[in-house]
C-alpha atoms as a PDB file:
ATOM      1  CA  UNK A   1     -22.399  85.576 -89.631  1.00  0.00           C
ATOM      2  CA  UNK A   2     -23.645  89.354 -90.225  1.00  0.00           C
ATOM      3  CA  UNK A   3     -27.161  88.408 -89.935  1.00  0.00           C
ATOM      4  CA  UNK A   4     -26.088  86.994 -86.489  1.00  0.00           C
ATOM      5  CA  UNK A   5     -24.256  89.852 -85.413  1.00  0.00           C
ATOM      6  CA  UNK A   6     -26.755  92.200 -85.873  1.00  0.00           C
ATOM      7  CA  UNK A   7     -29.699  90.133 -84.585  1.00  0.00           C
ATOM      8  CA  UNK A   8     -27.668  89.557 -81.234  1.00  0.00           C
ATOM      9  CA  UNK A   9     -26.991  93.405 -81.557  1.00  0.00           C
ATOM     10  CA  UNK A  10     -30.453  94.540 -81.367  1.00  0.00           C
ATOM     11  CA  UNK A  11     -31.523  91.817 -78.737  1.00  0.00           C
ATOM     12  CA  UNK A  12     -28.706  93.098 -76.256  1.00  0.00           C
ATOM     13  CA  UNK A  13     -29.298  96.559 -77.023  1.00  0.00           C
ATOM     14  CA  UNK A  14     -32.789  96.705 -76.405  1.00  0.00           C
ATOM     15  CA  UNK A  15     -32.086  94.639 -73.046  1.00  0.00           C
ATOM     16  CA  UNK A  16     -29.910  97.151 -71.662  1.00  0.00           C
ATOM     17  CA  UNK A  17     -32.200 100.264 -73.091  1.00  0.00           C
ATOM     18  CA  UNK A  18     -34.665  99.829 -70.402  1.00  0.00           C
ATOM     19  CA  UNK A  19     -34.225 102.473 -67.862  1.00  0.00           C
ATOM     20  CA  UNK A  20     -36.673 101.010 -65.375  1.00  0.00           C
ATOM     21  CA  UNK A  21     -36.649  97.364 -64.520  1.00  0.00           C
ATOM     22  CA  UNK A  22     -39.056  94.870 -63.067  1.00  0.00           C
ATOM     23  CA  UNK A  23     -39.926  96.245 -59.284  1.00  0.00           C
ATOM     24  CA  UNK A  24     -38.925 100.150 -59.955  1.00  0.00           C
ATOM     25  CA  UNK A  25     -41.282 102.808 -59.442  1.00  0.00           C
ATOM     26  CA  UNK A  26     -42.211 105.030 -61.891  1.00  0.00           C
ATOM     27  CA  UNK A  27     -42.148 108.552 -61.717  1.00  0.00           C
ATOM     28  CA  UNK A  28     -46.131 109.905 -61.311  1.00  0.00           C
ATOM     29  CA  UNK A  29     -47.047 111.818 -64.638  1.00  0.00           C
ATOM     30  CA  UNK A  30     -50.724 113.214 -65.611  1.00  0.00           C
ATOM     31  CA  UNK A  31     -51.217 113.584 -69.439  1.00  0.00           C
ATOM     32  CA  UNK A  32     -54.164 114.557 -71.264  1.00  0.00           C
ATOM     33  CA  UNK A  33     -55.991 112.013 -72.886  1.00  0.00           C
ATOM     34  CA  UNK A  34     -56.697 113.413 -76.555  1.00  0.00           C
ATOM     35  CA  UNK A  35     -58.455 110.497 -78.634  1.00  0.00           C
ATOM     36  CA  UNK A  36     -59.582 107.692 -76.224  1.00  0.00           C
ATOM     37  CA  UNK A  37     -61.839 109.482 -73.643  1.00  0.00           C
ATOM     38  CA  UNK A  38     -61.834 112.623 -71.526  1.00  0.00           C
ATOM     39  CA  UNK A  39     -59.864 114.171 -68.563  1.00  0.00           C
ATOM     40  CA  UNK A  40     -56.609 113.198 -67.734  1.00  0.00           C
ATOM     41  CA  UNK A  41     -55.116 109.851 -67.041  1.00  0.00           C
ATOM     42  CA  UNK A  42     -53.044 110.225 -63.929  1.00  0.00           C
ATOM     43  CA  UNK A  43     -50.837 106.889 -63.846  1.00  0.00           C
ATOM     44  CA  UNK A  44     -51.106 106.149 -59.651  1.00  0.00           C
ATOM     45  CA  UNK A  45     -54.614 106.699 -58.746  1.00  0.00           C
ATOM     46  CA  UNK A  46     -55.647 104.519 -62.275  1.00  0.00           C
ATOM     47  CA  UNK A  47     -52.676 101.779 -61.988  1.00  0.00           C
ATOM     48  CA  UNK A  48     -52.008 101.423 -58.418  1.00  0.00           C
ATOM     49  CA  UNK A  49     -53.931  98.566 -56.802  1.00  0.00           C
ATOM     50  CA  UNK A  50     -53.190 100.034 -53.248  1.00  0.00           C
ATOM     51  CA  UNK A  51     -54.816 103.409 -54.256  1.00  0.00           C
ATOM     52  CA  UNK A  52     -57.838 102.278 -56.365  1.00  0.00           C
ATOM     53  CA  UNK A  53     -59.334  99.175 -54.179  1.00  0.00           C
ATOM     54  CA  UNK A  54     -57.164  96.680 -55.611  1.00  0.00           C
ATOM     55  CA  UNK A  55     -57.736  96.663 -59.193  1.00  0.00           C
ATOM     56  CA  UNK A  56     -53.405  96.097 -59.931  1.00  0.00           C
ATOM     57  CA  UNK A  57     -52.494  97.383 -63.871  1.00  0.00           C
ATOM     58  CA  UNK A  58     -49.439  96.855 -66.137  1.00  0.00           C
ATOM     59  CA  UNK A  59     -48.775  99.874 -67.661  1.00  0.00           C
ATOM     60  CA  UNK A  60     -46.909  99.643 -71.092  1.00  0.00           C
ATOM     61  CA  UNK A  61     -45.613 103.134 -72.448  1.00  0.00           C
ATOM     62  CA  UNK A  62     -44.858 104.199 -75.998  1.00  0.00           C
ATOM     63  CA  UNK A  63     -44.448 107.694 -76.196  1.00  0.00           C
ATOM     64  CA  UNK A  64     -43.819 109.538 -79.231  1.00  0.00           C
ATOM     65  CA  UNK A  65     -42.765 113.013 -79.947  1.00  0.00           C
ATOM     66  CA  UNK A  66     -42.712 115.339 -82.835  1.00  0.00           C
ATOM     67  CA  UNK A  67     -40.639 118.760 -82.320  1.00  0.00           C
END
């Protein structure tokens, strides 16, 4: 019954976590590129089909911080 609880828990929590859904726009951000390559990866003109000759990207963001 715990084991349940808490799996149901985590399942509806991280459904209702998601601050942008299916169809939103997100917020244009530039960020440095540190390991992976060089220059700066600026998420419309890399992601958006309409603005790089149709070449359409999911973008999946993980974003850590350490203060």
């Amino acid at each position: 019954m715990l084991r349940t609880l808490i799996i149901h828990t985590i399942i509806v929590s991280g459904i209702f976590a998601l601050p942008l859904q299916v169809g939103d726009i997100s917020p244009n951000f530039t960020e440095p590129i540190c390991a992976n390559g060089a220059g700066d990866f600026d998420l419309y003109t890399e992601c958006n089909g309409d603005i790089n000759g149709g070449s359409y990207k999911v973008t999946w963001l993980m974003l850590f911080t350490s203060w």
